[in-house]
PDB file of N, CA and C in Angstrom:
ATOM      1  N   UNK A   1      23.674 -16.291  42.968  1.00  0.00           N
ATOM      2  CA  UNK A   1      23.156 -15.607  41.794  1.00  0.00           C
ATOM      3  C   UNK A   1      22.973 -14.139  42.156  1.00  0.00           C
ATOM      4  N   UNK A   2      23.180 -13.489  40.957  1.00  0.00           N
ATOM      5  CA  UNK A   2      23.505 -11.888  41.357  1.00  0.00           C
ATOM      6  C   UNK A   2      21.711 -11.602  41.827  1.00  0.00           C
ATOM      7  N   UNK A   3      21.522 -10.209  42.296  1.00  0.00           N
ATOM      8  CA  UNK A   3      20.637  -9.565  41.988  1.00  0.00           C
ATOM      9  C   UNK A   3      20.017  -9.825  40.570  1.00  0.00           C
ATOM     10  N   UNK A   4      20.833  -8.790  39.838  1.00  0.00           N
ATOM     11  CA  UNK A   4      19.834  -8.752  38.378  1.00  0.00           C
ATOM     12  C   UNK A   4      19.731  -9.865  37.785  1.00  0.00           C
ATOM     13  N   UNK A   5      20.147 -10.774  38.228  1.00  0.00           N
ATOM     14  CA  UNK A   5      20.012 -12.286  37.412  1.00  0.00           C
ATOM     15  C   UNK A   5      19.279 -13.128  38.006  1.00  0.00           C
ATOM     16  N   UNK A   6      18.395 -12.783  38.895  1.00  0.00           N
ATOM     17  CA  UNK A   6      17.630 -13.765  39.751  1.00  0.00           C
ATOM     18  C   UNK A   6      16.361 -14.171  38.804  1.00  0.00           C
ATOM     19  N   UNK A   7      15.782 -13.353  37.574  1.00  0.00           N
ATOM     20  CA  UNK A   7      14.660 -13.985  37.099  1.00  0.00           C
ATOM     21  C   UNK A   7      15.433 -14.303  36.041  1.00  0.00           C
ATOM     22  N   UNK A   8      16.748 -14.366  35.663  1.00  0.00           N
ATOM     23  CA  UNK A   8      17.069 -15.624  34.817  1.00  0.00           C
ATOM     24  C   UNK A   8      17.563 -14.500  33.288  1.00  0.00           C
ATOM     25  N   UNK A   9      17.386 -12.953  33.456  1.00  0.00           N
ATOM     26  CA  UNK A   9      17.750 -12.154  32.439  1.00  0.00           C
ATOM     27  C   UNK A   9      18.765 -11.498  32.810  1.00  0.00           C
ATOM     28  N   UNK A  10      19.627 -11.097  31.943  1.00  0.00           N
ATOM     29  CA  UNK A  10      20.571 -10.007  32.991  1.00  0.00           C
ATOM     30  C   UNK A  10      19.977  -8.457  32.602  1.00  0.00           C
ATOM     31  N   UNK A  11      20.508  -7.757  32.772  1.00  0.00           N
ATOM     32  CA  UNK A  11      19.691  -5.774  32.989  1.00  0.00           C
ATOM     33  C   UNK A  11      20.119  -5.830  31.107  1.00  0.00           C
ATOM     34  N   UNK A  12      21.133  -6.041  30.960  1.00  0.00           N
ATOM     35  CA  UNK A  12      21.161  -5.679  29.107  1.00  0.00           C
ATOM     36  C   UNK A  12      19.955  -5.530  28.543  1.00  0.00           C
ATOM     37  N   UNK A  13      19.586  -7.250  29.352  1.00  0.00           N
ATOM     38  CA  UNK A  13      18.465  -8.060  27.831  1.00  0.00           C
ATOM     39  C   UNK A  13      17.388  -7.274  28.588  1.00  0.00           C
ATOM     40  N   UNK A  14      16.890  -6.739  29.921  1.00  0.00           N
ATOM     41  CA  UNK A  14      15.792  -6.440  30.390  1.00  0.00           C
ATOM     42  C   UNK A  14      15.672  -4.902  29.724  1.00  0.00           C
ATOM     43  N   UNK A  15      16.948  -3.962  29.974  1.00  0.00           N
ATOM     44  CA  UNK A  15      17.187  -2.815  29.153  1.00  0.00           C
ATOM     45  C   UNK A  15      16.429  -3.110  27.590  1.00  0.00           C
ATOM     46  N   UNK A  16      16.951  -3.836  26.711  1.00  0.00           N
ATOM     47  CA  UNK A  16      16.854  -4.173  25.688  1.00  0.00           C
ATOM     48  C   UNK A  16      15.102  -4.127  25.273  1.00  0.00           C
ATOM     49  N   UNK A  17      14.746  -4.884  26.227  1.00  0.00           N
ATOM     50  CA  UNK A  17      13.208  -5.124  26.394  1.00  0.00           C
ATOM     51  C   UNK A  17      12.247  -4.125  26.411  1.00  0.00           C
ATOM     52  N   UNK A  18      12.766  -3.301  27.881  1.00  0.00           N
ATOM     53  CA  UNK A  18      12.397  -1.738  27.976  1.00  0.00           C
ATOM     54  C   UNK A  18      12.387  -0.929  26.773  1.00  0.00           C
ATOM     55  N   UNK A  19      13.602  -0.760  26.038  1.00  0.00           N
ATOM     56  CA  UNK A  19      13.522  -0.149  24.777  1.00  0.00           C
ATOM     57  C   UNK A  19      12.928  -0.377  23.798  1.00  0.00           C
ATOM     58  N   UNK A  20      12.716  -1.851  23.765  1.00  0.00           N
ATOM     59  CA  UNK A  20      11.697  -2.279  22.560  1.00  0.00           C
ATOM     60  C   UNK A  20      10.467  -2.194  22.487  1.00  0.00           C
ATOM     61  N   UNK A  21      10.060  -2.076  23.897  1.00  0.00           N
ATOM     62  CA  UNK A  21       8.828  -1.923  24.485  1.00  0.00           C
ATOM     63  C   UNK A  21       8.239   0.256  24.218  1.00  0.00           C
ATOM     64  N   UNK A  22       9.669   0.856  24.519  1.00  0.00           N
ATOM     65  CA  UNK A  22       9.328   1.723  24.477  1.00  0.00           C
ATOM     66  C   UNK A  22       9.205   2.452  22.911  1.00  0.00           C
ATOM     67  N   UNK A  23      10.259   1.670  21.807  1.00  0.00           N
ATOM     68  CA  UNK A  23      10.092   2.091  20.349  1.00  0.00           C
ATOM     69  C   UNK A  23       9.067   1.814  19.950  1.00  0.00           C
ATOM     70  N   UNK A  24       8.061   0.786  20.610  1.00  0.00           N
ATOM     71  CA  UNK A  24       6.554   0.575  19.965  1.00  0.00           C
ATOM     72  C   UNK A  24       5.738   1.264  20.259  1.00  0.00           C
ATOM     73  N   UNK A  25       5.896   1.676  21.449  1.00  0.00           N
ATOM     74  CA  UNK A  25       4.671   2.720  22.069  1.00  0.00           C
ATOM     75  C   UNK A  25       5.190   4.111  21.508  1.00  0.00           C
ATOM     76  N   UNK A  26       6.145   4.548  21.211  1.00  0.00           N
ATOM     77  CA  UNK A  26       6.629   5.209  20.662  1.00  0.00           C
ATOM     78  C   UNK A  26       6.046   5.369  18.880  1.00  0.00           C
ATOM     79  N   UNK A  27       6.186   4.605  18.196  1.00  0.00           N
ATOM     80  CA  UNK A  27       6.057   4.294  16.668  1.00  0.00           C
ATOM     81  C   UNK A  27       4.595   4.399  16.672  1.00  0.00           C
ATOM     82  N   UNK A  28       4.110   4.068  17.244  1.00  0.00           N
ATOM     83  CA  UNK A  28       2.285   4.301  17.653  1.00  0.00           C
ATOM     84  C   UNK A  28       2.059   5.419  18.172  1.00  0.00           C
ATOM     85  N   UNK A  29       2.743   6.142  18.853  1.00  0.00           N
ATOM     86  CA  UNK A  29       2.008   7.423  18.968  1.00  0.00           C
ATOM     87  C   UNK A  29       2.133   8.668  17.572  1.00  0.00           C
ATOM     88  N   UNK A  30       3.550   8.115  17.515  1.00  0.00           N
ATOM     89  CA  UNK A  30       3.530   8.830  16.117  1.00  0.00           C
ATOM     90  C   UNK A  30       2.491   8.946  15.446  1.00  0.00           C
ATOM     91  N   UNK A  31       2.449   7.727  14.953  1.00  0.00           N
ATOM     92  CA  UNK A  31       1.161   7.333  13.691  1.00  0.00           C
ATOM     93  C   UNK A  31      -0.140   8.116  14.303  1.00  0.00           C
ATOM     94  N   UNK A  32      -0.098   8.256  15.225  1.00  0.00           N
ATOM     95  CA  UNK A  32      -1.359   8.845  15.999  1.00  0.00           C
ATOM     96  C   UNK A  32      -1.324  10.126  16.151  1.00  0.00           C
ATOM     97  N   UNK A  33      -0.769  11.120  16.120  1.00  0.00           N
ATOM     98  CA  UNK A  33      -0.151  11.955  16.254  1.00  0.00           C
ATOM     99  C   UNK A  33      -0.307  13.213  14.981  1.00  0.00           C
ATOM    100  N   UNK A  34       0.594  11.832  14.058  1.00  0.00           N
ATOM    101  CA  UNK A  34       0.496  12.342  12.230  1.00  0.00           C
ATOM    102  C   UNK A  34      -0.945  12.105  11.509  1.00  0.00           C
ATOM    103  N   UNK A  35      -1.640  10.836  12.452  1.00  0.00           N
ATOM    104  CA  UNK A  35      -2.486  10.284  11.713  1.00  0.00           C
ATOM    105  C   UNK A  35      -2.805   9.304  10.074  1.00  0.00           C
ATOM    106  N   UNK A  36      -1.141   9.165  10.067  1.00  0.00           N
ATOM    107  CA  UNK A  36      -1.191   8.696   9.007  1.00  0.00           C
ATOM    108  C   UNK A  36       0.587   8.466   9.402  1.00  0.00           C
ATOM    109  N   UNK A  37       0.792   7.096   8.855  1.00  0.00           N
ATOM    110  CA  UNK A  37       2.409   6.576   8.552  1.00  0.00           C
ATOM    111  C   UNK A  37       3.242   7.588   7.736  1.00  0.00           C
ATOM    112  N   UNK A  38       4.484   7.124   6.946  1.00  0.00           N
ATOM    113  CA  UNK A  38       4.942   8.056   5.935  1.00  0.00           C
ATOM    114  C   UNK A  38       3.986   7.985   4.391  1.00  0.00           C
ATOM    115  N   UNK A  39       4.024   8.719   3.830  1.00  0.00           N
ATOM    116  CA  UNK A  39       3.138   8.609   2.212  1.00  0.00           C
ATOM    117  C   UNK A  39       4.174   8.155   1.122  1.00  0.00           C
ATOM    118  N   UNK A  40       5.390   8.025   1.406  1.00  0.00           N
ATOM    119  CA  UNK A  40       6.320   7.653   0.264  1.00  0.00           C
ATOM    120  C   UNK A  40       7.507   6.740   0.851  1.00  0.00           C
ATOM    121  N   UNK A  41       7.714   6.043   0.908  1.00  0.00           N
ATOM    122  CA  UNK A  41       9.433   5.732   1.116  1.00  0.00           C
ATOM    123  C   UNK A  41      10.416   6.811   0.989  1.00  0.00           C
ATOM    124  N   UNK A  42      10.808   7.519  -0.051  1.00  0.00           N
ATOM    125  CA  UNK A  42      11.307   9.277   0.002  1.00  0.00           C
ATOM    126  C   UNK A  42      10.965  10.110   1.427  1.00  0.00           C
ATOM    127  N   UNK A  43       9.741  10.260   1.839  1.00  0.00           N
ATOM    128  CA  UNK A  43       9.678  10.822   2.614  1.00  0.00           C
ATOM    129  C   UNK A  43       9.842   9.912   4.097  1.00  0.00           C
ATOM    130  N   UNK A  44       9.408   8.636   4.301  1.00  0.00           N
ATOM    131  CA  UNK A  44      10.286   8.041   5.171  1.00  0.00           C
ATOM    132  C   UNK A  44      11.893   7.887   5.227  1.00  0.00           C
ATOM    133  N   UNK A  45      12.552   7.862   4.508  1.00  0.00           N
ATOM    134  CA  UNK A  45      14.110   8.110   4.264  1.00  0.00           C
ATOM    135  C   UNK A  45      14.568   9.575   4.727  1.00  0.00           C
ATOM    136  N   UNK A  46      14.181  10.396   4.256  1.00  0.00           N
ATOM    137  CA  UNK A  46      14.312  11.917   4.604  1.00  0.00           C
ATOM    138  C   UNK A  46      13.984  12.197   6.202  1.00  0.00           C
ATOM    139  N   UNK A  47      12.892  11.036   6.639  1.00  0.00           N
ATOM    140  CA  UNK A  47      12.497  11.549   8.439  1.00  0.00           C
ATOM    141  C   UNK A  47      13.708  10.522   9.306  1.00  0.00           C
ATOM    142  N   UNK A  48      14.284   9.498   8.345  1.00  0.00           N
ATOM    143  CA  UNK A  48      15.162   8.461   9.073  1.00  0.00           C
ATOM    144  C   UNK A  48      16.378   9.303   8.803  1.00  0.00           C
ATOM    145  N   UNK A  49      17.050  10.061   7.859  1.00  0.00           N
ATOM    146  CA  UNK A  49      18.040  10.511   7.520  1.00  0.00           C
ATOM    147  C   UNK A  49      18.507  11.732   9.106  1.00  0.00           C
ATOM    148  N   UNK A  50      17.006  11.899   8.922  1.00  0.00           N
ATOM    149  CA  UNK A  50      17.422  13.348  10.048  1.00  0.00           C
ATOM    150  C   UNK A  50      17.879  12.888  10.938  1.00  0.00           C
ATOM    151  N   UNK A  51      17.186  12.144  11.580  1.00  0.00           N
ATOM    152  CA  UNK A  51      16.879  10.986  12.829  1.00  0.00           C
ATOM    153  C   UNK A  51      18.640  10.833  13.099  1.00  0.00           C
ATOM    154  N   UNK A  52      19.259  10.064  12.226  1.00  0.00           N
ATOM    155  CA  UNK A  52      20.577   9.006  12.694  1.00  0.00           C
ATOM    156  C   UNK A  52      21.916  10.473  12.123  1.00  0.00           C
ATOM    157  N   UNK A  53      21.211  11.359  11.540  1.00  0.00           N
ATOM    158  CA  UNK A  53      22.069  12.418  11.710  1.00  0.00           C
ATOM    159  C   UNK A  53      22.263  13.063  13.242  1.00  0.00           C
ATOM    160  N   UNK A  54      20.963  13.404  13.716  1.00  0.00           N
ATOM    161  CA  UNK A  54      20.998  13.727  14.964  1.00  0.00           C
ATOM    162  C   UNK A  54      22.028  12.824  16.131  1.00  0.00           C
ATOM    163  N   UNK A  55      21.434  11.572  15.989  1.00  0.00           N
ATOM    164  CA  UNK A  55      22.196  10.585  16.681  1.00  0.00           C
ATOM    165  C   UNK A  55      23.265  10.584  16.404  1.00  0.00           C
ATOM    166  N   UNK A  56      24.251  10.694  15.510  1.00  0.00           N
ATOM    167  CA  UNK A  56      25.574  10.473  15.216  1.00  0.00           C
ATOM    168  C   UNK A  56      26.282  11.528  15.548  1.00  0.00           C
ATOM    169  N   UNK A  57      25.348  12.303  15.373  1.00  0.00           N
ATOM    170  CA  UNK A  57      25.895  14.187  15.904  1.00  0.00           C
ATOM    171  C   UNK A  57      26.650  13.804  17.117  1.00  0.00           C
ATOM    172  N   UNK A  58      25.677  12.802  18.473  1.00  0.00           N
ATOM    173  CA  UNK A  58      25.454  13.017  19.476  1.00  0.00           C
ATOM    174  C   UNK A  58      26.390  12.049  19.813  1.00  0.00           C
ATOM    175  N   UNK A  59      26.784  10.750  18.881  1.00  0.00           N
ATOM    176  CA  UNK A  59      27.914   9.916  19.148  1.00  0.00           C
ATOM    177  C   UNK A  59      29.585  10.515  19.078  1.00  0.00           C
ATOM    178  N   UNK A  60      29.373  11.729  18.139  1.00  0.00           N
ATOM    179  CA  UNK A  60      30.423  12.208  18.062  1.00  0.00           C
ATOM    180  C   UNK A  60      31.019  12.927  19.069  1.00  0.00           C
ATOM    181  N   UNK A  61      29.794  13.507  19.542  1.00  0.00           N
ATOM    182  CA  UNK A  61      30.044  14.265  21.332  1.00  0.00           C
ATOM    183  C   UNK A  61      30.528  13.948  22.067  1.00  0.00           C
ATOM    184  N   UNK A  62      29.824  12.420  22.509  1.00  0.00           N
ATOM    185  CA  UNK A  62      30.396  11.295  23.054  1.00  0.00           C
ATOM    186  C   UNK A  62      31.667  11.065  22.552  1.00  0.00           C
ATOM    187  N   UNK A  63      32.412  10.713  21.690  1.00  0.00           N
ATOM    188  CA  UNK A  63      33.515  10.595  21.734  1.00  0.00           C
ATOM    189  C   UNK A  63      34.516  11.368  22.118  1.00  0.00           C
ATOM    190  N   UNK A  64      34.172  12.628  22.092  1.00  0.00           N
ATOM    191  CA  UNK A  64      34.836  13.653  21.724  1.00  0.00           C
ATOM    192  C   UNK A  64      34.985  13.596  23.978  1.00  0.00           C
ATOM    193  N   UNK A  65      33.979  13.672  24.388  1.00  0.00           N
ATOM    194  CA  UNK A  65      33.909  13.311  25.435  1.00  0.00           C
ATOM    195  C   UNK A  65      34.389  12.551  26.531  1.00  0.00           C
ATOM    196  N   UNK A  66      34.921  11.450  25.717  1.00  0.00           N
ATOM    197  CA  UNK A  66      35.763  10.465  25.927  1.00  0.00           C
ATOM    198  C   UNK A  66      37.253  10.539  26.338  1.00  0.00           C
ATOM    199  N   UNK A  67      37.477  11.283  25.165  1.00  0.00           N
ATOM    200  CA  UNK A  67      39.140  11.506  25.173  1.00  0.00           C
ATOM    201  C   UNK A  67      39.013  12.438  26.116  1.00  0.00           C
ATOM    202  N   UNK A  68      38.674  13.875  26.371  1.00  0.00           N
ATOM    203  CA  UNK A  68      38.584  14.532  27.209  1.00  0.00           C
ATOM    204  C   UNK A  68      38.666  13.804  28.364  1.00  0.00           C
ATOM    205  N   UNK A  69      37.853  13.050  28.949  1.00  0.00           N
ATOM    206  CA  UNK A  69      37.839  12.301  30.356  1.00  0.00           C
ATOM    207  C   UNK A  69      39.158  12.067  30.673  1.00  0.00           C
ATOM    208  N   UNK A  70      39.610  10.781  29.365  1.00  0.00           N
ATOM    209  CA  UNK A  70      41.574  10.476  29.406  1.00  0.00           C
ATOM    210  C   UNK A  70      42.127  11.467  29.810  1.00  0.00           C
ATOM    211  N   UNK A  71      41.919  12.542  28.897  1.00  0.00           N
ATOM    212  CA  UNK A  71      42.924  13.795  29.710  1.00  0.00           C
ATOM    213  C   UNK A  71      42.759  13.588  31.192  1.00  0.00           C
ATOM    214  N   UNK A  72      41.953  13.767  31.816  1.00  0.00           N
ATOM    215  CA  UNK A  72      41.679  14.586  32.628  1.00  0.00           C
ATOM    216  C   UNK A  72      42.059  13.336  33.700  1.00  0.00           C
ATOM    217  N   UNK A  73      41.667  12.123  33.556  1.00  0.00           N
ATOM    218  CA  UNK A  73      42.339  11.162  34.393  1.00  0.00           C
ATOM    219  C   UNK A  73      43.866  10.994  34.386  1.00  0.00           C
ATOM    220  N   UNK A  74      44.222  10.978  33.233  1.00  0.00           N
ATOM    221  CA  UNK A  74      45.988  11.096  33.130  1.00  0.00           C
ATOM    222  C   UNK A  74      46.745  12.492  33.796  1.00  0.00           C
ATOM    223  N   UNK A  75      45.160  13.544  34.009  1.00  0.00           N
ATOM    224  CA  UNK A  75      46.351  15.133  34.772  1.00  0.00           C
ATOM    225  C   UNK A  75      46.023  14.667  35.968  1.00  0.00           C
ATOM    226  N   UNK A  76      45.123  13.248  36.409  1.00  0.00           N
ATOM    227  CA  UNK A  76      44.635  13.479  37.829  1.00  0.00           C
ATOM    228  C   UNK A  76      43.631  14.758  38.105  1.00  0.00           C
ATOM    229  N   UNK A  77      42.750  14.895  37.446  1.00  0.00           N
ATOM    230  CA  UNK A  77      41.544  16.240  37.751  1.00  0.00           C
ATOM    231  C   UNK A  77      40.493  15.390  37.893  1.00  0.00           C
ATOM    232  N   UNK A  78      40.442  14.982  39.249  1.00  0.00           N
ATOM    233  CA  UNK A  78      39.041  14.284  39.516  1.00  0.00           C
ATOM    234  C   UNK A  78      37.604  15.337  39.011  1.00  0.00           C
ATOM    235  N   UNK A  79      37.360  16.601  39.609  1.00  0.00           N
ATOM    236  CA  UNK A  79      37.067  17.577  39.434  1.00  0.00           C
ATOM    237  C   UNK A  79      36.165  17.350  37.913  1.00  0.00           C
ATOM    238  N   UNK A  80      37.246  17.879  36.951  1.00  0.00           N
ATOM    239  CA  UNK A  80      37.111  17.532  35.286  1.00  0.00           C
ATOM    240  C   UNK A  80      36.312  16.245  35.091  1.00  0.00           C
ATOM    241  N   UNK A  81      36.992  15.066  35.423  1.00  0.00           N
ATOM    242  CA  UNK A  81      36.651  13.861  35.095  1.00  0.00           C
ATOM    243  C   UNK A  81      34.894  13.756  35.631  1.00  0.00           C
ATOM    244  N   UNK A  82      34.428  14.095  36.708  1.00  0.00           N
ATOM    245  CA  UNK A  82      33.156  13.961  37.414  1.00  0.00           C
ATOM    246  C   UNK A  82      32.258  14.930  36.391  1.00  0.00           C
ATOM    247  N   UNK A  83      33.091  16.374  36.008  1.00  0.00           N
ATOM    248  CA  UNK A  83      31.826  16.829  35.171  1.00  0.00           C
ATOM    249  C   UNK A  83      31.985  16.543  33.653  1.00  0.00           C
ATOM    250  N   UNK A  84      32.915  16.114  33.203  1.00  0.00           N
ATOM    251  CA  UNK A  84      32.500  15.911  32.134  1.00  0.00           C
ATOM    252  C   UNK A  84      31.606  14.157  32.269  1.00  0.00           C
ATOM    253  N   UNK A  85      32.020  13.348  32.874  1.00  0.00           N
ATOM    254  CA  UNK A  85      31.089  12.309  33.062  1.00  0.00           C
ATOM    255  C   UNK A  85      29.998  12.616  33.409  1.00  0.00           C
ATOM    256  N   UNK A  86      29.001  13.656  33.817  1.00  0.00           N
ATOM    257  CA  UNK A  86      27.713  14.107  33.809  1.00  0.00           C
ATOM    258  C   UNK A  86      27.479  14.498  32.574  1.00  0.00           C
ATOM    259  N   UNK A  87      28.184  14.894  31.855  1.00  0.00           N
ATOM    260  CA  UNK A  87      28.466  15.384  30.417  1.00  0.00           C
ATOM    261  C   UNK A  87      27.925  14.160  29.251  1.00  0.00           C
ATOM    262  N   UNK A  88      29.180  13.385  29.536  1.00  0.00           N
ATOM    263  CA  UNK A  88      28.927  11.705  29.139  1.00  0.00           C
ATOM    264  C   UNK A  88      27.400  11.492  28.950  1.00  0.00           C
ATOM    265  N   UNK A  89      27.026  11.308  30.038  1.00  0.00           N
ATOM    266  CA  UNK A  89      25.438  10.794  30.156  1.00  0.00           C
ATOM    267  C   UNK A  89      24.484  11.374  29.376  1.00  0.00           C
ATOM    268  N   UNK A  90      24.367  12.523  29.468  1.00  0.00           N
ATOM    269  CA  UNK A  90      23.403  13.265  28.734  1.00  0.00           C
ATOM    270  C   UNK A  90      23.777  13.183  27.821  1.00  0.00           C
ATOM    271  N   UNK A  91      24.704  13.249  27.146  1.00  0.00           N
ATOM    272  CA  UNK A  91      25.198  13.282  25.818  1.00  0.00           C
ATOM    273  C   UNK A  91      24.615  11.224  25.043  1.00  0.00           C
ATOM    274  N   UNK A  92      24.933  10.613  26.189  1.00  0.00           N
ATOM    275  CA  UNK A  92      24.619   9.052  25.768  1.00  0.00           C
ATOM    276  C   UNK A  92      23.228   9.256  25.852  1.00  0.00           C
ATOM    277  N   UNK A  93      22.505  10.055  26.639  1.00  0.00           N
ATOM    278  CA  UNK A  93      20.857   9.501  26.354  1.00  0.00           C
ATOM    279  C   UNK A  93      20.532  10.555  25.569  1.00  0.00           C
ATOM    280  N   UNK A  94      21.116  11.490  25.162  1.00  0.00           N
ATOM    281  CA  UNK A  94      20.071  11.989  23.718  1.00  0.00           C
ATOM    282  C   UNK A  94      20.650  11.002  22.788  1.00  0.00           C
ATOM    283  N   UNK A  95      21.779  10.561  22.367  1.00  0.00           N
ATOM    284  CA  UNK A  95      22.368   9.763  21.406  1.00  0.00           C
ATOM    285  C   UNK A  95      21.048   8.467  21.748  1.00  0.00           C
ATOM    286  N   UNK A  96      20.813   7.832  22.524  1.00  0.00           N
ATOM    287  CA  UNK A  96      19.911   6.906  22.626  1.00  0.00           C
ATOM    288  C   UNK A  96      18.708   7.064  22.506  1.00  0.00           C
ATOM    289  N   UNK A  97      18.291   8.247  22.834  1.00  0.00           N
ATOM    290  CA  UNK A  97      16.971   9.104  22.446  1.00  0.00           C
ATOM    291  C   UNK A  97      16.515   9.242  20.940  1.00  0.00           C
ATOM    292  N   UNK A  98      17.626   9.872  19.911  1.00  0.00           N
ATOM    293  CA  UNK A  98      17.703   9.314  18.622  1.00  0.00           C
ATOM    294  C   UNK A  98      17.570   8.583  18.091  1.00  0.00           C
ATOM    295  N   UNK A  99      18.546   7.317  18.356  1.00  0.00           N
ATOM    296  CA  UNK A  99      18.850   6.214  18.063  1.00  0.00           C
ATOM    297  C   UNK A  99      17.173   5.530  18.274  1.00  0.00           C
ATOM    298  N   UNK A 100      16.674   5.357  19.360  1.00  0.00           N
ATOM    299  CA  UNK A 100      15.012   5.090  19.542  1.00  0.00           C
ATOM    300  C   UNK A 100      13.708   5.836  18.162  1.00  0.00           C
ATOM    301  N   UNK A 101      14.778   6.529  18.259  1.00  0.00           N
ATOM    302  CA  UNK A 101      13.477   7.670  17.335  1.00  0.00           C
ATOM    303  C   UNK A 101      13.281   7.253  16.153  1.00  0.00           C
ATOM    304  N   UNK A 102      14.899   6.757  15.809  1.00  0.00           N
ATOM    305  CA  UNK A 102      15.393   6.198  14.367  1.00  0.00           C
ATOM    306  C   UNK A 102      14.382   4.766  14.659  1.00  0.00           C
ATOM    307  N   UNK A 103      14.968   4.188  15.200  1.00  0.00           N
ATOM    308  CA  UNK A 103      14.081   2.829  15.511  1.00  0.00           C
ATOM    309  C   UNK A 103      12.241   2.793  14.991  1.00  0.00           C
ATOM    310  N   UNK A 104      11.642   3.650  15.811  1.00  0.00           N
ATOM    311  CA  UNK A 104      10.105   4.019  15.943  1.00  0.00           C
ATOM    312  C   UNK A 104      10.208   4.270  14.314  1.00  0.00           C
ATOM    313  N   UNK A 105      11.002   5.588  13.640  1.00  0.00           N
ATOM    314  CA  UNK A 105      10.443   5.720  12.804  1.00  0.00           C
ATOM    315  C   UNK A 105      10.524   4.636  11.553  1.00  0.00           C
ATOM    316  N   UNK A 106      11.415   4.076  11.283  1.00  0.00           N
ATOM    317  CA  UNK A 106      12.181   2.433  10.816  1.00  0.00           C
ATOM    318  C   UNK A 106      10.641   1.510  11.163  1.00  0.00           C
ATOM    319  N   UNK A 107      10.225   1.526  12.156  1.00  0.00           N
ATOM    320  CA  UNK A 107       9.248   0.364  12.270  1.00  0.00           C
ATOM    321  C   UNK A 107       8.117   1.030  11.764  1.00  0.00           C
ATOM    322  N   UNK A 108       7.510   2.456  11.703  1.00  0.00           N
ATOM    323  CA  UNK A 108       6.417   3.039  11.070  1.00  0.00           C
ATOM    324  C   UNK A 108       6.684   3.379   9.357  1.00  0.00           C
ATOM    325  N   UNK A 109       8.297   2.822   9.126  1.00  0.00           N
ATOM    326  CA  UNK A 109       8.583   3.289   7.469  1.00  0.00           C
ATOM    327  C   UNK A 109       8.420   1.613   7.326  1.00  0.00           C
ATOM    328  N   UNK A 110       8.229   0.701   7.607  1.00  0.00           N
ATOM    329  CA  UNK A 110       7.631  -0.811   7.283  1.00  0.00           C
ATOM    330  C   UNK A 110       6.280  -0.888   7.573  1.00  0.00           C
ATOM    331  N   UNK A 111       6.257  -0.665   8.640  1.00  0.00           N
ATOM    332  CA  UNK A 111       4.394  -1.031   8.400  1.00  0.00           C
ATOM    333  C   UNK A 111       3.657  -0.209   8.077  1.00  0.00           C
ATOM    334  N   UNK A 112       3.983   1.067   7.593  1.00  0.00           N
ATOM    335  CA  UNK A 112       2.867   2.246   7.198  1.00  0.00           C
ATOM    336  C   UNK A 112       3.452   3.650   6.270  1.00  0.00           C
ATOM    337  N   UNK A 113       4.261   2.601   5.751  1.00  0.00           N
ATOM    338  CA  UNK A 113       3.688   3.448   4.464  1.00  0.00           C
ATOM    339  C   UNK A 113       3.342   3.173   2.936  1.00  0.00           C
ATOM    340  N   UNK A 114       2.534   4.323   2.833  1.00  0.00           N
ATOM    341  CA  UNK A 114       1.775   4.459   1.885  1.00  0.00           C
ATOM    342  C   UNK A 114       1.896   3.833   0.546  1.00  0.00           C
ATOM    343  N   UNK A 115       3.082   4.546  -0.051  1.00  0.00           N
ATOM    344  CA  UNK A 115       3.261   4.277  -1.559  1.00  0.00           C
ATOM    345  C   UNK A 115       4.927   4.272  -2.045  1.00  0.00           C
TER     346      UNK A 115
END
């Protein structure tokens, strides 16, 4: 049995966990923060809209990122390929950074709001 599978989860579902763990503590500080959930559905839609705009911004990067790499493995530019894969990453954790934010705010536009 591998490493990460010795307590019986693999890293996905433990990842998975982590994140869910972290969109709650997350969605709660908000509320704490604002002191109050959203006051309308309108105005929760408008804070989720921004949210998965941002994120998609950031998926598009990522892609865009992607093909670039191909290049750069098909000219043989190890070089290229290493920095734009530092590139990659950051670009995947703000996209996931979003994507969380969207989440938090999604779980504070169900349980708290207003009207």
């Amino acid at each position: 049995m591998s490493e990460e599978n010795k307590g019986g989860i693999s890293a996905e579902m433990a990842l998975l966990g982590s994140v869910s763990s972290a969109v709650n503590a997350a969605a709660e500080r908000f509320v704490a923060e604002r002191g109050r959930g959203f006051a309308s559905d309108k105005e929760s839609w408008a804070e989720l809209k921004d949210k998965i705009e941002l994120a998609a911004k950031e998926d598009k990067k990522a892609e865009k990122l992607l093909k670039e790499m191909w290049e750069a493995i098909s000219e043989q530019n190890g070089d290229a390929f290493a920095a734009l894969m530092q590139e990659l990453q950051r670009s995947a954790r703000m996209s996931a950074l979003n994507w969380a934010i969207a989440a938090a705010m999604a779980k504070i536009a169900v349980e708290h709001t207003e009207g």
